[in-house]
C-alpha atoms as a PDB file:
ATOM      1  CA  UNK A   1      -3.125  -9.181   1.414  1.00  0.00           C
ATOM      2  CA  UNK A   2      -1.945  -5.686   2.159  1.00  0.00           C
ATOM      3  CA  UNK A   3      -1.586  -3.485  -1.367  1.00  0.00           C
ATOM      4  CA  UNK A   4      -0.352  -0.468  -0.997  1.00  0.00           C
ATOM      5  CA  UNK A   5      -3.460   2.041  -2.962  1.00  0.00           C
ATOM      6  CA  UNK A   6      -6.507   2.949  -2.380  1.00  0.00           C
ATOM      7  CA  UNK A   7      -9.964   2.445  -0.864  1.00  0.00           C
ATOM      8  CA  UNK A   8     -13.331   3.499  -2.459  1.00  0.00           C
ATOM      9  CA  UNK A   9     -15.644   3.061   0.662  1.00  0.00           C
ATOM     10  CA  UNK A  10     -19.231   1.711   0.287  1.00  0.00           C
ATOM     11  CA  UNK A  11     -20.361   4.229   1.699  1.00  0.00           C
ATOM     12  CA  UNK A  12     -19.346   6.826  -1.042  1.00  0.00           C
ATOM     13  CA  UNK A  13     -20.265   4.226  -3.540  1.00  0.00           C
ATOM     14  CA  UNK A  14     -24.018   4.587  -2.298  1.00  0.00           C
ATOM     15  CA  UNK A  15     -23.954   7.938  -1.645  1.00  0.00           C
ATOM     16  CA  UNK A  16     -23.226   8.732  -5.437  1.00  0.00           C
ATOM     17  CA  UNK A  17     -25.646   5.788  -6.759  1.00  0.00           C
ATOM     18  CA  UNK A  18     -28.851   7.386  -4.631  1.00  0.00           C
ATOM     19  CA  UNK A  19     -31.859   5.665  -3.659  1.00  0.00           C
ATOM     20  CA  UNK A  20     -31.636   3.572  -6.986  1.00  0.00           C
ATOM     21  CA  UNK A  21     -30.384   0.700  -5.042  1.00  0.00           C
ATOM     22  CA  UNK A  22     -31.414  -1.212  -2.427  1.00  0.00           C
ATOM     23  CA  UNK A  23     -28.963  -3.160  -0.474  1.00  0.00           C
ATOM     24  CA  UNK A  24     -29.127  -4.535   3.157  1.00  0.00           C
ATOM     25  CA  UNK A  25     -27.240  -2.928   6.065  1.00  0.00           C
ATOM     26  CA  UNK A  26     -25.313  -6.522   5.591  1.00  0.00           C
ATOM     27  CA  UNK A  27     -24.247  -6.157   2.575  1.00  0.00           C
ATOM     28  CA  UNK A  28     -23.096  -2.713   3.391  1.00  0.00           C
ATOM     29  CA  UNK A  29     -20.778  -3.996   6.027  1.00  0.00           C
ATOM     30  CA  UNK A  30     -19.646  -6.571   3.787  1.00  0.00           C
ATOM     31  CA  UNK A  31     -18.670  -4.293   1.280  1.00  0.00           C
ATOM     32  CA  UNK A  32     -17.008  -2.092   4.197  1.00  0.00           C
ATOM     33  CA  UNK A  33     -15.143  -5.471   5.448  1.00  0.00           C
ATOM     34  CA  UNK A  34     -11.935  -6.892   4.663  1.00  0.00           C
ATOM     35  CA  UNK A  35     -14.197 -10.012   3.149  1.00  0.00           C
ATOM     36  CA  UNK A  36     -13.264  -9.469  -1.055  1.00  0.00           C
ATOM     37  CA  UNK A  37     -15.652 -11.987  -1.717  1.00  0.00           C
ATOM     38  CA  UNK A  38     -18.789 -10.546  -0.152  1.00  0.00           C
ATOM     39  CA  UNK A  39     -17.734  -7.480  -1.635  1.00  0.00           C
ATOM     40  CA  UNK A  40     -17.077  -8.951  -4.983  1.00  0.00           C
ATOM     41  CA  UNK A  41     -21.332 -10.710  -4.749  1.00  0.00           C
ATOM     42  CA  UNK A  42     -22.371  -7.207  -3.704  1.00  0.00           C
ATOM     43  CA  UNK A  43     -20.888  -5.479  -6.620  1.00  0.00           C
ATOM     44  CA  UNK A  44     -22.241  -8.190  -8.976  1.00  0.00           C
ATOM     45  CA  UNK A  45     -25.357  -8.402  -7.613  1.00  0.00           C
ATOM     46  CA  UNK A  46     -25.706  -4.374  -8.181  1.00  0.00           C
ATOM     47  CA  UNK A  47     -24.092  -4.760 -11.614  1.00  0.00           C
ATOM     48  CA  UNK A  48     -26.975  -7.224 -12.834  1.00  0.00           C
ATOM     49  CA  UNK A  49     -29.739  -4.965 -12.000  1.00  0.00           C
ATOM     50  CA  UNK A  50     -31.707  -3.136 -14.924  1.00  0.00           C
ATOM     51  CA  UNK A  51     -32.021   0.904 -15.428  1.00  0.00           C
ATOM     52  CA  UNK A  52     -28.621   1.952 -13.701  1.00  0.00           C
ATOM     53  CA  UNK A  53     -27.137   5.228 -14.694  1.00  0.00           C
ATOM     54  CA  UNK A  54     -23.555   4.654 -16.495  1.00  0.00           C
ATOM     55  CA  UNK A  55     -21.808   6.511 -13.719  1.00  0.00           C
ATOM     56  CA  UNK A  56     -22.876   4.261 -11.044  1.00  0.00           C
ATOM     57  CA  UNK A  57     -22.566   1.326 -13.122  1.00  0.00           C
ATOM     58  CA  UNK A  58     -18.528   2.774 -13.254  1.00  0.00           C
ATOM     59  CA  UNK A  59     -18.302   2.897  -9.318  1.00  0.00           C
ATOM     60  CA  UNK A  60     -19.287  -0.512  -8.833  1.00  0.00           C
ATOM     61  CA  UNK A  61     -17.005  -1.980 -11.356  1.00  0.00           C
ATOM     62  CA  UNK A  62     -14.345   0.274  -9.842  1.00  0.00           C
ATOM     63  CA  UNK A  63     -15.380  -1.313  -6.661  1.00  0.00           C
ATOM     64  CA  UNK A  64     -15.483  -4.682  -7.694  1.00  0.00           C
ATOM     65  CA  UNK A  65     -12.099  -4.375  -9.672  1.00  0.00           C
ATOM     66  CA  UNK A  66     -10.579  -3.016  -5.982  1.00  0.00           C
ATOM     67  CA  UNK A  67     -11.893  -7.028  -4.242  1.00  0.00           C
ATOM     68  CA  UNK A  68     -10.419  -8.665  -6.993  1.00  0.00           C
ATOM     69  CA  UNK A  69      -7.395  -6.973  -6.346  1.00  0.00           C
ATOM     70  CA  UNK A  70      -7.461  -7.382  -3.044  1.00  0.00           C
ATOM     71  CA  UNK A  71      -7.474 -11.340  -3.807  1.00  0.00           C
ATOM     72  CA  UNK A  72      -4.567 -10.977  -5.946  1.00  0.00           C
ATOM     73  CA  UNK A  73      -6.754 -11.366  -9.459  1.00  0.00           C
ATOM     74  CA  UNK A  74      -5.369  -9.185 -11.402  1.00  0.00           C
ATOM     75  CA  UNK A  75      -6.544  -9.423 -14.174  1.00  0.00           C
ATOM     76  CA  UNK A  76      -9.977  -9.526 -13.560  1.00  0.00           C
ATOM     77  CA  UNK A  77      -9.852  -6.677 -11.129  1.00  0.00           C
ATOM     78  CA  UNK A  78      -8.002  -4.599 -14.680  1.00  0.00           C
ATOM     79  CA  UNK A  79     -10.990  -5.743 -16.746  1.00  0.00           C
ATOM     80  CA  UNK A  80     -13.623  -4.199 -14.238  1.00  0.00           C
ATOM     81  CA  UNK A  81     -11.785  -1.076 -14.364  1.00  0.00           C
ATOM     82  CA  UNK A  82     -11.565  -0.861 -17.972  1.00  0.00           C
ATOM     83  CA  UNK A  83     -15.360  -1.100 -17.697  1.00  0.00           C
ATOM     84  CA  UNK A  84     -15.012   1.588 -14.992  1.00  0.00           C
ATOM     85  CA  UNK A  85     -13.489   3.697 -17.726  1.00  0.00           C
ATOM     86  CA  UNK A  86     -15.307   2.721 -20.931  1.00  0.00           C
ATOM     87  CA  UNK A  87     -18.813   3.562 -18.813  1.00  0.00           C
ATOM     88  CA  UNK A  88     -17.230   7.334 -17.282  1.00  0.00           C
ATOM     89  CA  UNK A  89     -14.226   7.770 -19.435  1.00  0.00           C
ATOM     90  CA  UNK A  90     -13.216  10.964 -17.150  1.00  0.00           C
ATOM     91  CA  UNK A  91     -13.115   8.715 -13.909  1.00  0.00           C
ATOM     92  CA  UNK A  92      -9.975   9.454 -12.419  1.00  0.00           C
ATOM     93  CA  UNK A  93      -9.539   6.900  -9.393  1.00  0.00           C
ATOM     94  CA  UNK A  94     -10.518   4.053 -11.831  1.00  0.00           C
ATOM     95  CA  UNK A  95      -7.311   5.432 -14.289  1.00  0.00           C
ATOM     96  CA  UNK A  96      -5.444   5.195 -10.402  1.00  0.00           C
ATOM     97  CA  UNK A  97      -6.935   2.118  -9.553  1.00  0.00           C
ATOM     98  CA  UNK A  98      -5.855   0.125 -12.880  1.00  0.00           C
ATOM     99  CA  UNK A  99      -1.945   1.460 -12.853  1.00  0.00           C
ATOM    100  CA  UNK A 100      -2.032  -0.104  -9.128  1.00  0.00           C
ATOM    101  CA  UNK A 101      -3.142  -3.485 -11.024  1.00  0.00           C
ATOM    102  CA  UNK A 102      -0.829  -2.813 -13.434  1.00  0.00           C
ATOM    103  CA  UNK A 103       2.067  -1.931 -11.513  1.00  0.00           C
ATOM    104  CA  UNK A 104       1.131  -5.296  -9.469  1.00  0.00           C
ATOM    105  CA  UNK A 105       2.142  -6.950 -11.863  1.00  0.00           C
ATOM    106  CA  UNK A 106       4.898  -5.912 -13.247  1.00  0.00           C
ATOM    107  CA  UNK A 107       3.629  -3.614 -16.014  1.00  0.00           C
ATOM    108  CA  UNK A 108       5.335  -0.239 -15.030  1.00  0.00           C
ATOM    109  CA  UNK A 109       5.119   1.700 -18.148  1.00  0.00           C
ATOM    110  CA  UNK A 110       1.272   1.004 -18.375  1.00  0.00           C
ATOM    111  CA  UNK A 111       0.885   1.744 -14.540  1.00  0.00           C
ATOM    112  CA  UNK A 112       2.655   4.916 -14.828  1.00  0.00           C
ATOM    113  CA  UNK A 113       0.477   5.970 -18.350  1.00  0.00           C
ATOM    114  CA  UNK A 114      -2.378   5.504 -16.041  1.00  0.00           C
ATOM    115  CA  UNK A 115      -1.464   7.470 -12.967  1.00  0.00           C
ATOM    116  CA  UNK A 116      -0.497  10.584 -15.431  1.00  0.00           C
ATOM    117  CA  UNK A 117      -3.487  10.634 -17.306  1.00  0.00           C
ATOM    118  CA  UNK A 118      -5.679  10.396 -13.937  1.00  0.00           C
ATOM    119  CA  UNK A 119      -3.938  13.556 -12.836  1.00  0.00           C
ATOM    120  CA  UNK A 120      -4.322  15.132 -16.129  1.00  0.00           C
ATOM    121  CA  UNK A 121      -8.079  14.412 -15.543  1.00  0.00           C
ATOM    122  CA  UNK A 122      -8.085  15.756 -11.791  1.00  0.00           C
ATOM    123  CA  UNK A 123      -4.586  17.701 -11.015  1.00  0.00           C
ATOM    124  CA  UNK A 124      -5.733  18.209  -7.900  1.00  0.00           C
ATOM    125  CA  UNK A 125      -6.104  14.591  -6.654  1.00  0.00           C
ATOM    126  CA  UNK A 126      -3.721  13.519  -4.808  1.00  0.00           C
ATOM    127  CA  UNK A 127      -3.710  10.008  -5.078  1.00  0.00           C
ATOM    128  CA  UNK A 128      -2.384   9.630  -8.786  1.00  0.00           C
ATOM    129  CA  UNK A 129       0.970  11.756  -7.473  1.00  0.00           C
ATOM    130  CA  UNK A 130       1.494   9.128  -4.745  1.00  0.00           C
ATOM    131  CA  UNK A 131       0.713   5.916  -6.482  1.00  0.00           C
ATOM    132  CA  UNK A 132       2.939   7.428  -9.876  1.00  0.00           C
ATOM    133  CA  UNK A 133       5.651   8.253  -7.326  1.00  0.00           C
ATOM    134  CA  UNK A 134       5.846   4.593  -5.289  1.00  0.00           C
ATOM    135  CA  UNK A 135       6.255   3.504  -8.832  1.00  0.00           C
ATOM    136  CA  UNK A 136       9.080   6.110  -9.987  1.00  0.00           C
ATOM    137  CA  UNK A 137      10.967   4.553  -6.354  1.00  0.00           C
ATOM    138  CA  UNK A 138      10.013   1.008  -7.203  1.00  0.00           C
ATOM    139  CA  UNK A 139      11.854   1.539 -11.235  1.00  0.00           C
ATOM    140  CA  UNK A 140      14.361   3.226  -8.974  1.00  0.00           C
ATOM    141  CA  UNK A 141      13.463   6.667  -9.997  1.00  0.00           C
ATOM    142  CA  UNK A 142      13.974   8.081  -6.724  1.00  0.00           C
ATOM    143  CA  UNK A 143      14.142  12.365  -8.109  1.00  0.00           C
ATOM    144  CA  UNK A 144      11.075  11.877  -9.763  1.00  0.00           C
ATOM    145  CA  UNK A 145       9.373   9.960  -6.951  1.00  0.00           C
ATOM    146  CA  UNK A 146       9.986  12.322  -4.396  1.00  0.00           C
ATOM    147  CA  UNK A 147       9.205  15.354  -7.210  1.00  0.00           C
ATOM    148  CA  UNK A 148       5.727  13.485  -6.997  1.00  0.00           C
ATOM    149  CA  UNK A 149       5.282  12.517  -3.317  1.00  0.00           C
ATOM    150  CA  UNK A 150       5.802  15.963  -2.225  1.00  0.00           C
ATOM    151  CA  UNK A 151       3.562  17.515  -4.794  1.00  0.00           C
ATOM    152  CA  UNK A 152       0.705  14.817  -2.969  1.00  0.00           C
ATOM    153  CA  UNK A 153       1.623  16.300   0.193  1.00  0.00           C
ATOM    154  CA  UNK A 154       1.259  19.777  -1.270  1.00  0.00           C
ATOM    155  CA  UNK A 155      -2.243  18.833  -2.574  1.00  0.00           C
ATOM    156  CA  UNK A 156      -3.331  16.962   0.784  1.00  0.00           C
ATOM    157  CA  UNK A 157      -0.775  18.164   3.882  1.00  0.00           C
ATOM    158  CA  UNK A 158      -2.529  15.251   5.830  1.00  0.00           C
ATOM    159  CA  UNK A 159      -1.694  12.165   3.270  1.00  0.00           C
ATOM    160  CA  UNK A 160       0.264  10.046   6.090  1.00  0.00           C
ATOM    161  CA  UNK A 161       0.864   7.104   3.407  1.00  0.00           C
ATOM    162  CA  UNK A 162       3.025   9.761   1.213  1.00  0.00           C
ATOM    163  CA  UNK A 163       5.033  10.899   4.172  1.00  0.00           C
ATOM    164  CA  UNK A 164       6.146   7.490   3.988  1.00  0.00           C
ATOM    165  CA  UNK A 165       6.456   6.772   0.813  1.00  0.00           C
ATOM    166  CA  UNK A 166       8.490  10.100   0.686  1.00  0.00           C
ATOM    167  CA  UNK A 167      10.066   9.095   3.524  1.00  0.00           C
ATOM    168  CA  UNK A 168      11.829   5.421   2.345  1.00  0.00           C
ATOM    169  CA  UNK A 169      12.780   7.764  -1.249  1.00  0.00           C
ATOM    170  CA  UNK A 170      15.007   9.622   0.892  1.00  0.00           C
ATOM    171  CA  UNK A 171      16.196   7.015   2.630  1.00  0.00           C
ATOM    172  CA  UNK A 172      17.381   5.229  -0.024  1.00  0.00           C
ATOM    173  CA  UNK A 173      18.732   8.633  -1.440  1.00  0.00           C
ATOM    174  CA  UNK A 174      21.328   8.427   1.464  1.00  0.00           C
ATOM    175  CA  UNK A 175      19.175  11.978   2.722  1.00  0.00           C
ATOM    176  CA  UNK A 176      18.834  10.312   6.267  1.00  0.00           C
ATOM    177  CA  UNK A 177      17.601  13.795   8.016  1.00  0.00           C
ATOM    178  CA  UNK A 178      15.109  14.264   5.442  1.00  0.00           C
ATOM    179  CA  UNK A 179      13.843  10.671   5.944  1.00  0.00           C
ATOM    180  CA  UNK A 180      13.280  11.016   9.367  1.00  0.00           C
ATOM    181  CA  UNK A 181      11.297  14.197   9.461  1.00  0.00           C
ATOM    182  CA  UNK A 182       9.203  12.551   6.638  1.00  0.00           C
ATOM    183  CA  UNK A 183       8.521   9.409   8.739  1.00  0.00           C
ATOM    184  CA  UNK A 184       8.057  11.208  11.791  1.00  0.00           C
ATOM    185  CA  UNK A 185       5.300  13.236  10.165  1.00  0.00           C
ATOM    186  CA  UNK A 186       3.751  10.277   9.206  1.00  0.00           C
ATOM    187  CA  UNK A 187       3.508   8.368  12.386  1.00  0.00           C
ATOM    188  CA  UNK A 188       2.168  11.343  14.232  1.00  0.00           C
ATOM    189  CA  UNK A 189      -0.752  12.017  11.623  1.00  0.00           C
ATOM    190  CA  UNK A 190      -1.424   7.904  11.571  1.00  0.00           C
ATOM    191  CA  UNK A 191       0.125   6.798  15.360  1.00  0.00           C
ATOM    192  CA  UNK A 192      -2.630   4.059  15.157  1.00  0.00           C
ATOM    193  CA  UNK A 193      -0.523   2.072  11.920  1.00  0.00           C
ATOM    194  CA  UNK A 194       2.017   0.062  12.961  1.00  0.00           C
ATOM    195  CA  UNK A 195       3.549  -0.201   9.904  1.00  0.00           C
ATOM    196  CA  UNK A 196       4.359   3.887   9.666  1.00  0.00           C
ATOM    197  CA  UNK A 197       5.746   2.898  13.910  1.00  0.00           C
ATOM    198  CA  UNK A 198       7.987   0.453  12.098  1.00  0.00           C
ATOM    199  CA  UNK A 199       9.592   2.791   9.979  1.00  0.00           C
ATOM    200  CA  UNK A 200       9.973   5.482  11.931  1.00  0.00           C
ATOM    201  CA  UNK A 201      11.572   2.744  14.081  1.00  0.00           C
ATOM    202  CA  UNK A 202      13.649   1.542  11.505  1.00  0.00           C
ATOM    203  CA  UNK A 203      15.052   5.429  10.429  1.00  0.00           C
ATOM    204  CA  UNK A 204      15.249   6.566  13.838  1.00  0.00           C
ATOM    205  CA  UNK A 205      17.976   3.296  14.809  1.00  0.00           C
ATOM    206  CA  UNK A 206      19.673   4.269  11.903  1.00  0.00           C
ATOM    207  CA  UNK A 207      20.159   8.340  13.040  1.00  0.00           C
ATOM    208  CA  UNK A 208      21.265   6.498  16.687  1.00  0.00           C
ATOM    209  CA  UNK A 209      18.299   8.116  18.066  1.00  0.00           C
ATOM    210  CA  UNK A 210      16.460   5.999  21.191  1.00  0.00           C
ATOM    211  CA  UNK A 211      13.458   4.002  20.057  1.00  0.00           C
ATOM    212  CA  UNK A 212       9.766   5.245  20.392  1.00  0.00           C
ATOM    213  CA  UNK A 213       8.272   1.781  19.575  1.00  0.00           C
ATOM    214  CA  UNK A 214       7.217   0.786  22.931  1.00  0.00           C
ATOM    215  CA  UNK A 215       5.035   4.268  23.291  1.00  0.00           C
ATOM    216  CA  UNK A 216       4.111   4.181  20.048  1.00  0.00           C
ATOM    217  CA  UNK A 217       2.160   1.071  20.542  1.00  0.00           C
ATOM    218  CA  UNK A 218      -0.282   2.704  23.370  1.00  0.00           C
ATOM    219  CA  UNK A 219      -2.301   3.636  20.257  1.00  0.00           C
ATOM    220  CA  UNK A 220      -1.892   0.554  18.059  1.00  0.00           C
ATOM    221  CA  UNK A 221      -3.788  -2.920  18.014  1.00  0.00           C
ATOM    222  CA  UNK A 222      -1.615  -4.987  19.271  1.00  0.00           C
ATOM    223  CA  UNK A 223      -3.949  -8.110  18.384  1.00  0.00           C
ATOM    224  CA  UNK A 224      -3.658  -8.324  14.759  1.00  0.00           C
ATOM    225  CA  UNK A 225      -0.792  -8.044  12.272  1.00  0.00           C
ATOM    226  CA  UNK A 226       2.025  -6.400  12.317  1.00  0.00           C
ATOM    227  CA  UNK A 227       2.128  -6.610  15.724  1.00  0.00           C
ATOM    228  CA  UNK A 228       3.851  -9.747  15.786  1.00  0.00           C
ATOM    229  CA  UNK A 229       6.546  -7.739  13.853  1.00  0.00           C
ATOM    230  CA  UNK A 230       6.377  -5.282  16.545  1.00  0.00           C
ATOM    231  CA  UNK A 231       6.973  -7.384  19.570  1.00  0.00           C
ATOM    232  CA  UNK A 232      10.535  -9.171  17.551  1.00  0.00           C
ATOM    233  CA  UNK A 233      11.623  -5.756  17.173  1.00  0.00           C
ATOM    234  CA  UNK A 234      11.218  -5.051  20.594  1.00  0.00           C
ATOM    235  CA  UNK A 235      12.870  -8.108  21.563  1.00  0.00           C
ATOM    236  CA  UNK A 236       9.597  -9.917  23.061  1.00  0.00           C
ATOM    237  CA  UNK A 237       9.444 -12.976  20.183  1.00  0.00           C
ATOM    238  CA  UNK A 238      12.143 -14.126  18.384  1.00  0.00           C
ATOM    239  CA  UNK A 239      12.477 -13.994  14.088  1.00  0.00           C
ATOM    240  CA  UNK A 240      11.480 -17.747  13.747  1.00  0.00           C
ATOM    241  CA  UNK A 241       8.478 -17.503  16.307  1.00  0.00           C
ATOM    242  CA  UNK A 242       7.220 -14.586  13.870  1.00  0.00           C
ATOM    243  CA  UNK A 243       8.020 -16.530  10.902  1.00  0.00           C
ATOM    244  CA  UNK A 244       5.453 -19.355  12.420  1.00  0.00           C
ATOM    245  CA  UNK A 245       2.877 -17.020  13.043  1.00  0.00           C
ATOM    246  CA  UNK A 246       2.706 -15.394   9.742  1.00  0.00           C
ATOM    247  CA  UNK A 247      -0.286 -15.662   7.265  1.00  0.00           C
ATOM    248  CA  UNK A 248       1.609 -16.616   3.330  1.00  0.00           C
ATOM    249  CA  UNK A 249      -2.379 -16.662   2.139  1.00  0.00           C
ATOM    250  CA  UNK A 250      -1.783 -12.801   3.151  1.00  0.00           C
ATOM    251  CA  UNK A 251       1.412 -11.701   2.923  1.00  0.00           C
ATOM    252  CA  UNK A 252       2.838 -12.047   6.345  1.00  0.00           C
ATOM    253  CA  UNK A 253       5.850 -14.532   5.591  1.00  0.00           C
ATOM    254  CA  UNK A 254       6.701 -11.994   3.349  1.00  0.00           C
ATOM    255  CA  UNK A 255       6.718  -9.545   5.428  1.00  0.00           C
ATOM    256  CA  UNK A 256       8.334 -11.549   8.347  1.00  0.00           C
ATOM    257  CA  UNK A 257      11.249 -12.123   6.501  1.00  0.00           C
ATOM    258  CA  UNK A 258      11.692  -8.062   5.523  1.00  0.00           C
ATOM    259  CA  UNK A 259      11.698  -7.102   8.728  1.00  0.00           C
ATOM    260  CA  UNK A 260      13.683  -9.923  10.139  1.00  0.00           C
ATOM    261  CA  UNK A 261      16.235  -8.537   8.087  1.00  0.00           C
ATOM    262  CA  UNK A 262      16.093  -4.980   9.332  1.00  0.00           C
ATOM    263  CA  UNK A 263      16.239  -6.119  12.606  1.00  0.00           C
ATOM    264  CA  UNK A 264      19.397  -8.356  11.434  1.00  0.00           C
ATOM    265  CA  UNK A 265      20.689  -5.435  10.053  1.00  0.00           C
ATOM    266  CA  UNK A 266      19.893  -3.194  13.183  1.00  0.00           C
ATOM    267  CA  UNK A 267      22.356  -6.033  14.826  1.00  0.00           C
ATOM    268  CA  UNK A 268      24.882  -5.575  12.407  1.00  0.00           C
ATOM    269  CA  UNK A 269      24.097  -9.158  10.928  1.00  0.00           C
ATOM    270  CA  UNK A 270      24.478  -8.096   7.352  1.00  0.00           C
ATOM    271  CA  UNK A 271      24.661 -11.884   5.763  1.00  0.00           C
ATOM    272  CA  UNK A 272      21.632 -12.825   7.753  1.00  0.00           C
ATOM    273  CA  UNK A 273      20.086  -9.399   6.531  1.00  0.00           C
ATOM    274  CA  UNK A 274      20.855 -10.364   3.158  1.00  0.00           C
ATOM    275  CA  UNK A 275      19.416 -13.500   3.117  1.00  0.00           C
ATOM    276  CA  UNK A 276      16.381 -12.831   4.428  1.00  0.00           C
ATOM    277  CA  UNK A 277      15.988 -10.183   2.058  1.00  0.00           C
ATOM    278  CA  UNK A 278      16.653 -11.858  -0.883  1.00  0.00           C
ATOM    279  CA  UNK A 279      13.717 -14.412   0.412  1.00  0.00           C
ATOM    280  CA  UNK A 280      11.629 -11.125   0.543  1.00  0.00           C
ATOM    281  CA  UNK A 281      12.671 -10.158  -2.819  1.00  0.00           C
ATOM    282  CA  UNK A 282      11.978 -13.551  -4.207  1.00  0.00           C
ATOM    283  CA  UNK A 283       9.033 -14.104  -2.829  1.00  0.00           C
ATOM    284  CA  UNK A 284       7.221 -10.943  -1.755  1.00  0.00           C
ATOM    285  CA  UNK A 285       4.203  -9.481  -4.171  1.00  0.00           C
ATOM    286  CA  UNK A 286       5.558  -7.150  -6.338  1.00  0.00           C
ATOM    287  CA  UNK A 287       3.198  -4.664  -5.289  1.00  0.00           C
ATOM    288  CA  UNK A 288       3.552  -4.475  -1.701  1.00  0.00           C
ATOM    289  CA  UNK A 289       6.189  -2.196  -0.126  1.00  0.00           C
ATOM    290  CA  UNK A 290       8.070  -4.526   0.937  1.00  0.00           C
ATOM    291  CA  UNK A 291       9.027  -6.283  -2.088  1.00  0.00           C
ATOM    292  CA  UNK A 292      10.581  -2.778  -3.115  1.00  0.00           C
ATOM    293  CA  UNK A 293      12.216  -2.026   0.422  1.00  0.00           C
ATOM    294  CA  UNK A 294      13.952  -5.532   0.062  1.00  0.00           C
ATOM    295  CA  UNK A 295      15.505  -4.889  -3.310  1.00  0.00           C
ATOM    296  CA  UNK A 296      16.794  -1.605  -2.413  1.00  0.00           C
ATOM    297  CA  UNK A 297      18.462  -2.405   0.967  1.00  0.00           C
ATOM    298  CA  UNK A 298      20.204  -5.840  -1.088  1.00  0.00           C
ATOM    299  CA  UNK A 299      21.174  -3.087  -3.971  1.00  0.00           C
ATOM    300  CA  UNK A 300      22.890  -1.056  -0.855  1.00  0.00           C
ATOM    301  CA  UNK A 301      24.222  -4.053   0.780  1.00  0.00           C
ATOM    302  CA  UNK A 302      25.829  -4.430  -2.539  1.00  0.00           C
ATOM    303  CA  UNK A 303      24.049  -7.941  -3.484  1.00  0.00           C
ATOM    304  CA  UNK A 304      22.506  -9.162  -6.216  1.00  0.00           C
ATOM    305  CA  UNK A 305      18.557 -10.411  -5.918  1.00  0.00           C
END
């Protein structure tokens, strides 16, 4: 499933533990994988050795709590991270890393508690702005959101996901020029993510401007998800052959019906778009994007989740 955060690599994990562990080249790949469980064996596996320092002991439960998140376990993946902090109570990504698992479900106040004390640990991280500001849009917050996605762009000029995040805040601000520059910016620091294509897509119908999708998707993967979203918006597969295609185990029926309903929109279907967002509201993981998106194009349409 696609969460919208943060990824501590393997790599870095093993670069700060040193040579005090030994761990195959498969395992590392595991760990580097999109295989949770694998990761999640690793981690344990490193956790029940003897004589690690407390720091690296805190990565690896960061680590770990990041799999279980991935798998939708929240609550496990929160108590690894409040191991991450009890064991290196100034680690700021495991402080980011919780109010993500927080903010999945639900829990805004703690999520945001958690972003603001990781930037008062490292002001110059980045991260905590974004994450704190997705979760200022999500509570409908949009001043403060944007107030906090453009000080992570200030702090990292390259940080593609909070062009976009930026991006859908001024959107649903009604600040349409804005918008697009953001999600322009985006797409041409990450042109390989379909999803930042898709929006750009989506804001550029919406200033009447001609569509870039079919270029943009020289430099995308066009054999793996979203491109299936991709090819309905440019009129190669229909909604319902998407719907059938999509992964629920991951997310993708979800995310079918979203976009379905921008498209519907784009066609001036606005009962269709409607429905199918409401489906996405309903049903969507409250911490994917667009389980937020959804609720704020049915509170412009006017309609009531």
């Amino acid at each position: 499933m696609r969460f919208p955060g943060i990824v501590f690599s393997i790599a870095t994990f093993f670069v700060m533990a040193g040579s005090a562990i030994a761990a195959s080249q498969r395992e590392l790949d595991d760990c580097a994988g999109s295989n949770p469980d694998r990761s999640i064996a690793v981690y344990t596996r490193i956790l029940q050795g003897r004589g690690e320092p407390a720091k690296n002991g805190a990565v690896a439960c960061n680590n770990r709590g990041l799999a279980y998140r991935g798998k939708g376990e929240l609550d496990r993946a929160i108590a690894d991270f409040n191991e991450a902090i009890r064991l290196d109570p100034k680690f700021a990504l495991a402080y980011n890393n919780r109010g993500l698992a927080y903010r999945d479900k639900g829990e805004l106040d703690r999520a945001i508690a958690d972003f603001t004390e990781a930037i008062r640990l490292d002001p110059k991280f980045a991260v905590p702005f974004n994450s704190r500001g997705f979760t200022y849009a999500r509570n409908g917050e949009l001043d403060r959101a944007i107030a906090d996605f453009t000080e992570a762009i200030r702090l990292d000029p390259k940080f593609a996901v909070a062009f976009r995040n930026r991006g859908r805040a001024y959107l649903y601000a009604g600040a349409l020029p804005k918008a697009l520059a953001d999600l322009s910016q985006s797409s041409e620091l990450d042109p390989e993510n379909g999803y930042a294509a898709l929006w750009l897509d989506i804001i550029g119908k919406r200033s009447n401007l001609p569509s870039r999708l079919q270029q943009a998707t020289e430099k995308i993967d066009m054999t793996k998800w979203p491109a299936p979203v991709i090819h309905v918006f440019l009129g190669q597969l229909t909604p319902e052959a998407l719907l059938a295609a999509a992964d629920d185990q991951k997310g993708q029926v979800c995310e079918a019906n979203f976009y379905s309903g921008e498209l519907a929109l784009q066609q001036g279907k606005k009962d269709e778009a409607a429905r199918l967002f409401k489906l996405a509201a309903n049903d969507c993981p409250k911490g994917l994007v667009e389980w937020a998106a959804a609720n704020a194009e049915l509170k412009t349409l006017g309609v009531t989740p």
